[in-house]
PDB file of N, CA and C in Angstrom:
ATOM      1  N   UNK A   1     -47.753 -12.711 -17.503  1.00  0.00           N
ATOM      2  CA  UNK A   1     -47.132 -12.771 -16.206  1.00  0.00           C
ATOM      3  C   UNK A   1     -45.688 -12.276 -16.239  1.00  0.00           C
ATOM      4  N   UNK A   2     -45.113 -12.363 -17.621  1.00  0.00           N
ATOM      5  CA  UNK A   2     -43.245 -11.828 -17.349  1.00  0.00           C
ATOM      6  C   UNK A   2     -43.234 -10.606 -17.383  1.00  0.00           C
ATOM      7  N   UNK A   3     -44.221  -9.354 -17.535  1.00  0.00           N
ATOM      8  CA  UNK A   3     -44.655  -8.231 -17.661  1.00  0.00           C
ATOM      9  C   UNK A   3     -45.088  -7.852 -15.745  1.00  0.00           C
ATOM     10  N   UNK A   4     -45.568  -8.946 -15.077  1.00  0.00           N
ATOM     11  CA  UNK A   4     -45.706  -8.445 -13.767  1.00  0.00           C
ATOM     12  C   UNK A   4     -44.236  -9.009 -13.218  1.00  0.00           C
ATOM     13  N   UNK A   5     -43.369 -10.128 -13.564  1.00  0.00           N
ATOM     14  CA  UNK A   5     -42.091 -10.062 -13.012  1.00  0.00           C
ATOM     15  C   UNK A   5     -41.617  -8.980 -13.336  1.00  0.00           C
ATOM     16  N   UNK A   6     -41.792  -8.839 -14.439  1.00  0.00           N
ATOM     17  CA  UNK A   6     -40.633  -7.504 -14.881  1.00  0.00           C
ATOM     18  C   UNK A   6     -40.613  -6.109 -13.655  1.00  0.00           C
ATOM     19  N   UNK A   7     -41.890  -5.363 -13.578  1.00  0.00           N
ATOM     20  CA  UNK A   7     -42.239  -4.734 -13.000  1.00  0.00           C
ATOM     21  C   UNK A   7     -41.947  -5.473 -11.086  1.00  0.00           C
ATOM     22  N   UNK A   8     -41.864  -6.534 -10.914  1.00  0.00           N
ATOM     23  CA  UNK A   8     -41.472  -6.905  -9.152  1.00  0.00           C
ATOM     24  C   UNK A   8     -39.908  -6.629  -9.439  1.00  0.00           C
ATOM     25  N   UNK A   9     -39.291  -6.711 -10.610  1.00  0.00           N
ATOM     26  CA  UNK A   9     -38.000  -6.864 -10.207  1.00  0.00           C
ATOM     27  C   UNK A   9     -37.320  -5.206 -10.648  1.00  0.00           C
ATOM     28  N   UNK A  10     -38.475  -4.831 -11.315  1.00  0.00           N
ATOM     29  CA  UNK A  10     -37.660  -3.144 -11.127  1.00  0.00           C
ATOM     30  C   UNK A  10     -38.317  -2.278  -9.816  1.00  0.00           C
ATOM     31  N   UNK A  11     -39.344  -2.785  -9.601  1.00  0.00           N
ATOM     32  CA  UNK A  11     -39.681  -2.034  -8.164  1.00  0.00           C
ATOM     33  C   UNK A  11     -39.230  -2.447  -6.779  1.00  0.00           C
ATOM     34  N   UNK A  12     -37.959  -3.712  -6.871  1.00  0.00           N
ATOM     35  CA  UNK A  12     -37.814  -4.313  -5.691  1.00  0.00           C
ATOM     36  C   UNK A  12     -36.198  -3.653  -5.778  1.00  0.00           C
ATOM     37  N   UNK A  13     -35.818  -3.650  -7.291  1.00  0.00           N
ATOM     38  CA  UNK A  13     -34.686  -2.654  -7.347  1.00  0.00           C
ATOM     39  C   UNK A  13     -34.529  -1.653  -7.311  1.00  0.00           C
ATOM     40  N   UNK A  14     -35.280  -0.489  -7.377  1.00  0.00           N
ATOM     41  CA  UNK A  14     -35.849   0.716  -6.816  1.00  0.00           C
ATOM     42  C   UNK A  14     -35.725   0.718  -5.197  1.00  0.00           C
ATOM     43  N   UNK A  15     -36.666   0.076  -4.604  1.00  0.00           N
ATOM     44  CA  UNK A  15     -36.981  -0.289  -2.998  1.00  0.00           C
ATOM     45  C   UNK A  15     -35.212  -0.472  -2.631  1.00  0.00           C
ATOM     46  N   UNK A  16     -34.217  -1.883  -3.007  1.00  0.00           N
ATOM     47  CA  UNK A  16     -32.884  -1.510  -2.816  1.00  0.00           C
ATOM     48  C   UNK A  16     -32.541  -0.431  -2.860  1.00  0.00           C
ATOM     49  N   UNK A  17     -32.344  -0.407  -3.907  1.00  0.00           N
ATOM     50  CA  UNK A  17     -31.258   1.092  -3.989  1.00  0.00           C
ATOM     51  C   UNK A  17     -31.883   2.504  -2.743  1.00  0.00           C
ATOM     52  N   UNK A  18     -33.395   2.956  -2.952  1.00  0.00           N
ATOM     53  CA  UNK A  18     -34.240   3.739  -2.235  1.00  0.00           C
ATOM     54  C   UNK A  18     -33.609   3.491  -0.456  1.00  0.00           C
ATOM     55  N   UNK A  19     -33.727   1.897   0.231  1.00  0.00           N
ATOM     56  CA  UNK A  19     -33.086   1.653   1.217  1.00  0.00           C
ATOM     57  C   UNK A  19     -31.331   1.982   1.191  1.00  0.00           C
ATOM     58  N   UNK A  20     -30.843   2.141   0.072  1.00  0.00           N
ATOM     59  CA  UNK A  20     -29.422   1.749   0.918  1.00  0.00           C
ATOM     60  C   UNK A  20     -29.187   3.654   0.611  1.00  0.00           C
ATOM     61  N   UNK A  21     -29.481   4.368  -0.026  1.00  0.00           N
ATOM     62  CA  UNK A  21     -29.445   6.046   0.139  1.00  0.00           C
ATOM     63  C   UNK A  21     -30.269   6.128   1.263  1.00  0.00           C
ATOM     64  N   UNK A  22     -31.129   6.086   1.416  1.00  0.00           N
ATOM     65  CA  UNK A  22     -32.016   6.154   2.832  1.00  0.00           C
ATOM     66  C   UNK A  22     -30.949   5.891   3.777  1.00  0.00           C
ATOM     67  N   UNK A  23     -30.471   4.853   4.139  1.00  0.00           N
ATOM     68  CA  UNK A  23     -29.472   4.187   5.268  1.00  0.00           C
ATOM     69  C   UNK A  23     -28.047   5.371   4.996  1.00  0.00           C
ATOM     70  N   UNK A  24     -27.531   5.836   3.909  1.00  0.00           N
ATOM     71  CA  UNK A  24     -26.411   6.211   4.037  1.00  0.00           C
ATOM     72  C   UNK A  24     -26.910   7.747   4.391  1.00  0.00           C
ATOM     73  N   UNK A  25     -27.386   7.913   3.938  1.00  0.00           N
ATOM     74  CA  UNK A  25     -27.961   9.692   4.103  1.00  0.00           C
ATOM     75  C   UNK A  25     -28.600   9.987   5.377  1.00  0.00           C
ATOM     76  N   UNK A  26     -29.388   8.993   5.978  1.00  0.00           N
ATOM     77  CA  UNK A  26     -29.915   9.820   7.192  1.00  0.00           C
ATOM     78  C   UNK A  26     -29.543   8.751   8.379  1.00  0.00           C
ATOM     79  N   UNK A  27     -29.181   7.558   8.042  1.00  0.00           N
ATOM     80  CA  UNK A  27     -28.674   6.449   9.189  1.00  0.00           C
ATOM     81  C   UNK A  27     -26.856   6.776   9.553  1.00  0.00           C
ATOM     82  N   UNK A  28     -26.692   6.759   8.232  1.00  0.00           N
ATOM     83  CA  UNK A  28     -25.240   6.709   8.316  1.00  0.00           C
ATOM     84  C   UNK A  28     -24.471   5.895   9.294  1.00  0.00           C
ATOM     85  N   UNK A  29     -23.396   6.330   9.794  1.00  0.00           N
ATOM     86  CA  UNK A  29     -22.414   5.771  10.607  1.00  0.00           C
ATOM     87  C   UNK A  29     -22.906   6.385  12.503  1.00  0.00           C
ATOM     88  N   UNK A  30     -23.030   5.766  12.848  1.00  0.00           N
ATOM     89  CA  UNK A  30     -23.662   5.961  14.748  1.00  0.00           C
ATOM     90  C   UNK A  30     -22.446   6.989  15.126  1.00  0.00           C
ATOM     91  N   UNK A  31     -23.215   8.205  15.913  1.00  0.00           N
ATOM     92  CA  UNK A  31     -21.900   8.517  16.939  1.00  0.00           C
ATOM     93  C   UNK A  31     -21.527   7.888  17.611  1.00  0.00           C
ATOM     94  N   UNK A  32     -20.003   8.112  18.087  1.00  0.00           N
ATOM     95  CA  UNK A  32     -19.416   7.000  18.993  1.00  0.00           C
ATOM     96  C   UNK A  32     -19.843   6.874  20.574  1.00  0.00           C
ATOM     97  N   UNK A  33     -20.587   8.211  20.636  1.00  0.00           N
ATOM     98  CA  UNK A  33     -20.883   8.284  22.695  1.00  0.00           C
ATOM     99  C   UNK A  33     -22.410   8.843  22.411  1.00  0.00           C
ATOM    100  N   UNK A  34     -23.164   8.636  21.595  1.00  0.00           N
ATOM    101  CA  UNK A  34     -25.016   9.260  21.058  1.00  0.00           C
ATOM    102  C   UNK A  34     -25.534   9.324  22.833  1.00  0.00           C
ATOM    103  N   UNK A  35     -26.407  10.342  22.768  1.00  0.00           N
ATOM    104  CA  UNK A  35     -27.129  10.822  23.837  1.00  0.00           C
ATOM    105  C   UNK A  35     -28.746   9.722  23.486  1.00  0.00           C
ATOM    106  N   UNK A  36     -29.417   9.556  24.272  1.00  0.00           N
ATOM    107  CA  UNK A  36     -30.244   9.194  24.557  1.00  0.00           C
ATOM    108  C   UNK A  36     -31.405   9.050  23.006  1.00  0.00           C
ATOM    109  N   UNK A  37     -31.573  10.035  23.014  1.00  0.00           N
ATOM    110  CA  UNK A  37     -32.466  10.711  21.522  1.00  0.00           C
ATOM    111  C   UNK A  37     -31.958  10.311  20.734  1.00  0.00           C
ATOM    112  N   UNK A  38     -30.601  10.800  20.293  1.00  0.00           N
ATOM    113  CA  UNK A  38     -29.775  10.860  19.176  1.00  0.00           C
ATOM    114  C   UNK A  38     -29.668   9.305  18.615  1.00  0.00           C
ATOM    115  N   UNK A  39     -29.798   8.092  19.722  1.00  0.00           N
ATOM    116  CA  UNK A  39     -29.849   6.943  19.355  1.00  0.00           C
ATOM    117  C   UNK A  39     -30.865   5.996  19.077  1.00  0.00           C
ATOM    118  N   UNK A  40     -32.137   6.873  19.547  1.00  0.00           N
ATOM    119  CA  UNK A  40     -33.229   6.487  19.302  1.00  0.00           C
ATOM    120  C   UNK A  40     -33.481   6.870  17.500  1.00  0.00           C
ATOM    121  N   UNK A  41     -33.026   8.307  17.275  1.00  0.00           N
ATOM    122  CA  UNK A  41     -33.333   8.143  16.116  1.00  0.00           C
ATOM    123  C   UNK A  41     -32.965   7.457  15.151  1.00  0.00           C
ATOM    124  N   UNK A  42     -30.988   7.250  15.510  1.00  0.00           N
ATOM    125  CA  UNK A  42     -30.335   6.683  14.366  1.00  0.00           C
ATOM    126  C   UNK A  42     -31.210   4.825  14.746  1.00  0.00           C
ATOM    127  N   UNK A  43     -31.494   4.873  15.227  1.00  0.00           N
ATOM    128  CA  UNK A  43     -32.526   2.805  15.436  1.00  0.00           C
ATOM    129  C   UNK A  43     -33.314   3.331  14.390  1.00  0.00           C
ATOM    130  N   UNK A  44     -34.762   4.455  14.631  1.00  0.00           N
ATOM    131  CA  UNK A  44     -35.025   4.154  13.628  1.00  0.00           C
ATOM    132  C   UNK A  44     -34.797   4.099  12.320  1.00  0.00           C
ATOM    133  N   UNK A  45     -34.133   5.363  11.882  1.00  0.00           N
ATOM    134  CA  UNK A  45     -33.769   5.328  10.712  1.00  0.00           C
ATOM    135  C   UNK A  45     -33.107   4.148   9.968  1.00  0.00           C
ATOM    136  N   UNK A  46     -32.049   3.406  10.646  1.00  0.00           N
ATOM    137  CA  UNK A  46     -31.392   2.225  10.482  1.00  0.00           C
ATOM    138  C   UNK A  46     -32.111   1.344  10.096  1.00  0.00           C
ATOM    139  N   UNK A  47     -33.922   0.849  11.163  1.00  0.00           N
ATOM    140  CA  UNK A  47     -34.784   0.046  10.751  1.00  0.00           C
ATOM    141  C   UNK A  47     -35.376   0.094   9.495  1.00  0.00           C
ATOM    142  N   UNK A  48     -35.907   1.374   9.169  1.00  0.00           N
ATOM    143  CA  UNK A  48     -36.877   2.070   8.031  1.00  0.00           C
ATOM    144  C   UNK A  48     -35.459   1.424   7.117  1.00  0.00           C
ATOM    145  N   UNK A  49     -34.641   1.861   7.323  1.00  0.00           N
ATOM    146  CA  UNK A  49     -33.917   1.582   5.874  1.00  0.00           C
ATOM    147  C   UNK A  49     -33.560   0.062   5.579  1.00  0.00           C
ATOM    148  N   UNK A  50     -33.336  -0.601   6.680  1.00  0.00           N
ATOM    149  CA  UNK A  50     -33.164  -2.308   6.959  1.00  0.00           C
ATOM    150  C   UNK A  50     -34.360  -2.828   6.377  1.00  0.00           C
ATOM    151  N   UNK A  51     -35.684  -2.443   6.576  1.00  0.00           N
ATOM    152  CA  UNK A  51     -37.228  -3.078   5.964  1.00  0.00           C
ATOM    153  C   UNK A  51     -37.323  -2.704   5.197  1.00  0.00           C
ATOM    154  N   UNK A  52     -37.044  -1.202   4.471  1.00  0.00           N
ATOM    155  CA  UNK A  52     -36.959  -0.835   2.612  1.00  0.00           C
ATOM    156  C   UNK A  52     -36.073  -1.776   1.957  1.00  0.00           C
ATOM    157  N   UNK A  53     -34.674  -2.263   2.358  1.00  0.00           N
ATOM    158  CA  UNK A  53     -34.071  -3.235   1.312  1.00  0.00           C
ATOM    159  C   UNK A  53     -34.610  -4.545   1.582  1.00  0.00           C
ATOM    160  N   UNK A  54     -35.135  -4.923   2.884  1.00  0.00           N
ATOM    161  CA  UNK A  54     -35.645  -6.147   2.973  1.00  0.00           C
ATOM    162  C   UNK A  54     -36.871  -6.681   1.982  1.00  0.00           C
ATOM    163  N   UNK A  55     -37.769  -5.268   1.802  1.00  0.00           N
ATOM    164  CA  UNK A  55     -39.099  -5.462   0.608  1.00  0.00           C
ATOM    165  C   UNK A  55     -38.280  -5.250  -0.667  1.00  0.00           C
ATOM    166  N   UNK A  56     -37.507  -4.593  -0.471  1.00  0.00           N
ATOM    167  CA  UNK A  56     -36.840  -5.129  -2.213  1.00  0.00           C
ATOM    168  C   UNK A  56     -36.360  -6.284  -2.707  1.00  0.00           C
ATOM    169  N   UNK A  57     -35.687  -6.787  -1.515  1.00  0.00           N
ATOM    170  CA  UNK A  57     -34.846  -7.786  -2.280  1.00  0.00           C
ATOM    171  C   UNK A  57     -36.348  -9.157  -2.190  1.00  0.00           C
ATOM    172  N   UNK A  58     -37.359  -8.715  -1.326  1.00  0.00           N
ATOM    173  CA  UNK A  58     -38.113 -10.131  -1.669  1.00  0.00           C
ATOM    174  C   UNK A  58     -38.807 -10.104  -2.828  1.00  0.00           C
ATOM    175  N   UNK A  59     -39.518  -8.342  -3.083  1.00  0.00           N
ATOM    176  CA  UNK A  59     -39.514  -8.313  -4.378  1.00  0.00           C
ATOM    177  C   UNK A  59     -38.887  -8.630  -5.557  1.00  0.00           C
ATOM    178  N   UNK A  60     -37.702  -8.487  -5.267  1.00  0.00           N
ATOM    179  CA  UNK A  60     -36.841  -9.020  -6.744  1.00  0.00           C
ATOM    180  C   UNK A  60     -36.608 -10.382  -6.934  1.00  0.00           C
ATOM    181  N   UNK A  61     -36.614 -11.286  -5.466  1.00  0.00           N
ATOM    182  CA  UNK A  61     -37.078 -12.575  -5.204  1.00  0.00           C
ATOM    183  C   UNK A  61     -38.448 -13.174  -6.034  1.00  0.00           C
ATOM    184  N   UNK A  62     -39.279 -12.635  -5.561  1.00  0.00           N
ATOM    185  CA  UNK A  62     -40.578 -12.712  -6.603  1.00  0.00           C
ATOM    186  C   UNK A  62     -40.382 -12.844  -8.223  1.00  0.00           C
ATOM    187  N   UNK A  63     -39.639 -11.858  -8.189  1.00  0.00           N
ATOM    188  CA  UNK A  63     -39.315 -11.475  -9.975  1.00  0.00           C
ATOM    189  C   UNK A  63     -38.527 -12.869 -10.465  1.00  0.00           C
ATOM    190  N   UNK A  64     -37.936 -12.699  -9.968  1.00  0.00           N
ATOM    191  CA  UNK A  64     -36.812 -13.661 -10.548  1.00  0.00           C
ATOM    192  C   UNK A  64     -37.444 -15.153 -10.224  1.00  0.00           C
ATOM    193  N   UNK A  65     -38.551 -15.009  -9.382  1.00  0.00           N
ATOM    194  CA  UNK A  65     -39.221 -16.699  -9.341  1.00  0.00           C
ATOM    195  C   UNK A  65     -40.159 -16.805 -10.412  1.00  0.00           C
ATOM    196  N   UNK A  66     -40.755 -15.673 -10.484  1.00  0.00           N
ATOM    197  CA  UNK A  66     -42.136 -15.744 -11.555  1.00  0.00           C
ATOM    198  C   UNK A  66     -40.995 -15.530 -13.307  1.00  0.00           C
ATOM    199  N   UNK A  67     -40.385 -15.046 -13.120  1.00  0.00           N
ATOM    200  CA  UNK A  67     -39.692 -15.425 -14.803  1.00  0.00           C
ATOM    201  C   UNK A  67     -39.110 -16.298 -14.849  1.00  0.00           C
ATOM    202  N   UNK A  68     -38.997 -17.619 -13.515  1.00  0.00           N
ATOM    203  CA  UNK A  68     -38.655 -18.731 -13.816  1.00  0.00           C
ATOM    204  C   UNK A  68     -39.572 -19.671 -13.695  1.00  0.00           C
ATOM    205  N   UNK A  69     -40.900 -19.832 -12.890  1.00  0.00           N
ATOM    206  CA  UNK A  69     -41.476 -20.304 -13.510  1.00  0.00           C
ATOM    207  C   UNK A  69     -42.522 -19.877 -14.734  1.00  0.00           C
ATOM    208  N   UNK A  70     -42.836 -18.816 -14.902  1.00  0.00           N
ATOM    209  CA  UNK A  70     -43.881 -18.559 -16.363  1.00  0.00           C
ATOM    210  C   UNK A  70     -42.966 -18.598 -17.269  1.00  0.00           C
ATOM    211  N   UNK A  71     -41.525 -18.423 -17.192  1.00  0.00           N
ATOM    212  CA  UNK A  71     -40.608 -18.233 -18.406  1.00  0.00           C
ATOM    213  C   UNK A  71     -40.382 -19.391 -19.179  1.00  0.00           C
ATOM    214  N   UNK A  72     -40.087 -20.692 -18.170  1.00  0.00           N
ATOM    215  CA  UNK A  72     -39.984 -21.774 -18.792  1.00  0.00           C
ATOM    216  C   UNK A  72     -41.364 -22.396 -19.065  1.00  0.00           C
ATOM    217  N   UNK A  73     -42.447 -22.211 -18.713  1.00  0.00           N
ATOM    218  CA  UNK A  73     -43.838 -22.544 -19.119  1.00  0.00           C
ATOM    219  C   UNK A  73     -44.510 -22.153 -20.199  1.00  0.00           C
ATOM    220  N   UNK A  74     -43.762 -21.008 -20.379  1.00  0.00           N
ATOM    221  CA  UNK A  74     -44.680 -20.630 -21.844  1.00  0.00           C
ATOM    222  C   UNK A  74     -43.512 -21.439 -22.590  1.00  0.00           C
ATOM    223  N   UNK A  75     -42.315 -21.395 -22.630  1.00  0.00           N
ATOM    224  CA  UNK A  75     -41.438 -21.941 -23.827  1.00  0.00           C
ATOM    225  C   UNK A  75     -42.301 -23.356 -23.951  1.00  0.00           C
ATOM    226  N   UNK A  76     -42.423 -24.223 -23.134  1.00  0.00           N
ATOM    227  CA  UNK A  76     -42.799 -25.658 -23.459  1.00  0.00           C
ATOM    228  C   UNK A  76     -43.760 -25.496 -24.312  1.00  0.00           C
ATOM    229  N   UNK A  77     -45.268 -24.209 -23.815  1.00  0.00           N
ATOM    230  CA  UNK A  77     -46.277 -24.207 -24.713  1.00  0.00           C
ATOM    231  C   UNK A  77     -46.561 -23.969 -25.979  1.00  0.00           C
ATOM    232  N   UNK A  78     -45.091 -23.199 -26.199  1.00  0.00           N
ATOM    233  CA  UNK A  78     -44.847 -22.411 -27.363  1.00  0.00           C
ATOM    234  C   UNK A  78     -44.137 -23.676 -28.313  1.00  0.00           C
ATOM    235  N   UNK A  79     -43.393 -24.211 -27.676  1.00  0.00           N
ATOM    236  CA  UNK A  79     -42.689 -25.446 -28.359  1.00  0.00           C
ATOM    237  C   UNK A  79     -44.168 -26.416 -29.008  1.00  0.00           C
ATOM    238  N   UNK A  80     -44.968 -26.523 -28.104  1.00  0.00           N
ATOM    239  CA  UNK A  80     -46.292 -27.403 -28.291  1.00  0.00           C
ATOM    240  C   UNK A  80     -47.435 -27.089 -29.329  1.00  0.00           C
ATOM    241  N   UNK A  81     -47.622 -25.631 -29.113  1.00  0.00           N
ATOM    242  CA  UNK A  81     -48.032 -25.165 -30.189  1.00  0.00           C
ATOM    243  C   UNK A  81     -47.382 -24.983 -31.877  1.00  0.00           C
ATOM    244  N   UNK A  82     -46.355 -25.506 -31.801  1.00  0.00           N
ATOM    245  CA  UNK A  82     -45.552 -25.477 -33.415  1.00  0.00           C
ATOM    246  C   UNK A  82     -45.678 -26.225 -33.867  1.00  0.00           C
ATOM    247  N   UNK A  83     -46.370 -26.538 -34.926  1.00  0.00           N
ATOM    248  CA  UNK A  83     -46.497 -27.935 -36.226  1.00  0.00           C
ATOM    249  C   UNK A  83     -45.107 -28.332 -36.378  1.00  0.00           C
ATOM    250  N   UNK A  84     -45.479 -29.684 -36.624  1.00  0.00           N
ATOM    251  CA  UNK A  84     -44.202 -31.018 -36.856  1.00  0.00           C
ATOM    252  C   UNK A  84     -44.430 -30.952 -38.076  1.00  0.00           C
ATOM    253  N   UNK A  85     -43.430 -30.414 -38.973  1.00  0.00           N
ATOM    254  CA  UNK A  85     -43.055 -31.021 -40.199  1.00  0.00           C
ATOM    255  C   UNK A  85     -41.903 -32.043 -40.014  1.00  0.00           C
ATOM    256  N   UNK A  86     -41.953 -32.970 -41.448  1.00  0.00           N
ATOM    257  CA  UNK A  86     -40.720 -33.607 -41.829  1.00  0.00           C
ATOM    258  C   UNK A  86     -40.193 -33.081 -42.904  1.00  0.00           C
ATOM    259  N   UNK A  87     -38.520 -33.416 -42.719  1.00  0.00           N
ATOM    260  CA  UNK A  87     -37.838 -32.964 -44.040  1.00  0.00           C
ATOM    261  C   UNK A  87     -37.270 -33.834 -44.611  1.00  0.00           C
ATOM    262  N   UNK A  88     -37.124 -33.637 -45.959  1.00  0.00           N
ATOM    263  CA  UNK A  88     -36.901 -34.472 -46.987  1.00  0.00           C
ATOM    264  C   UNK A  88     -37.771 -35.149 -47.416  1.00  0.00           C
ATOM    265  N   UNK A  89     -39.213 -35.017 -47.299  1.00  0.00           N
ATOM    266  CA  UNK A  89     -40.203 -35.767 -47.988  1.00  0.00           C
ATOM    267  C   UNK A  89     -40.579 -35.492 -49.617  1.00  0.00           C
TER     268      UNK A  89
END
């Protein structure tokens, strides 16, 4: 399972970064007086790029939940699985 976090938290960081060049490159900054069209497009573009970082960051949300819980779950098992010696016998 830390092999599928791994992979949510580089594809949700991908999806970031992918949204915020998306947003600067074709959303950019609004004209100050946009015609009719011109503001329809910059909405969408603005959206598309607002819901690309939004699936990233829940993706990386994911990531960072599943390597906290499988991360600390295998340690306990791993702890459980190790023979008890004593020392100084």
């Amino acid at each position: 399972m830390t092999k599928l976090s791994l992979a949510l938290l580089v594809c949700g960081a991908c999806l970031l970064v992918g949204g915020f060049i998306y947003d600067a490159r074709f959303a950019g900054i609004p004209y100050q007086d946009p015609t009719s069209e011109t503001r329809a497009q910059y909405d969408r573009d603005a959206g598309m790029a607002s819901k690309t970082m939004q699936a990233g960051l829940a993706a990386m949300g994911a990531g960072v939940l599943g390597f906290a819980v499988f991360g600390f779950g295998s340690k306990k098992k791993a702890d459980q699985d190790r023979p008890r010696t004593t020392r100084g016998i």
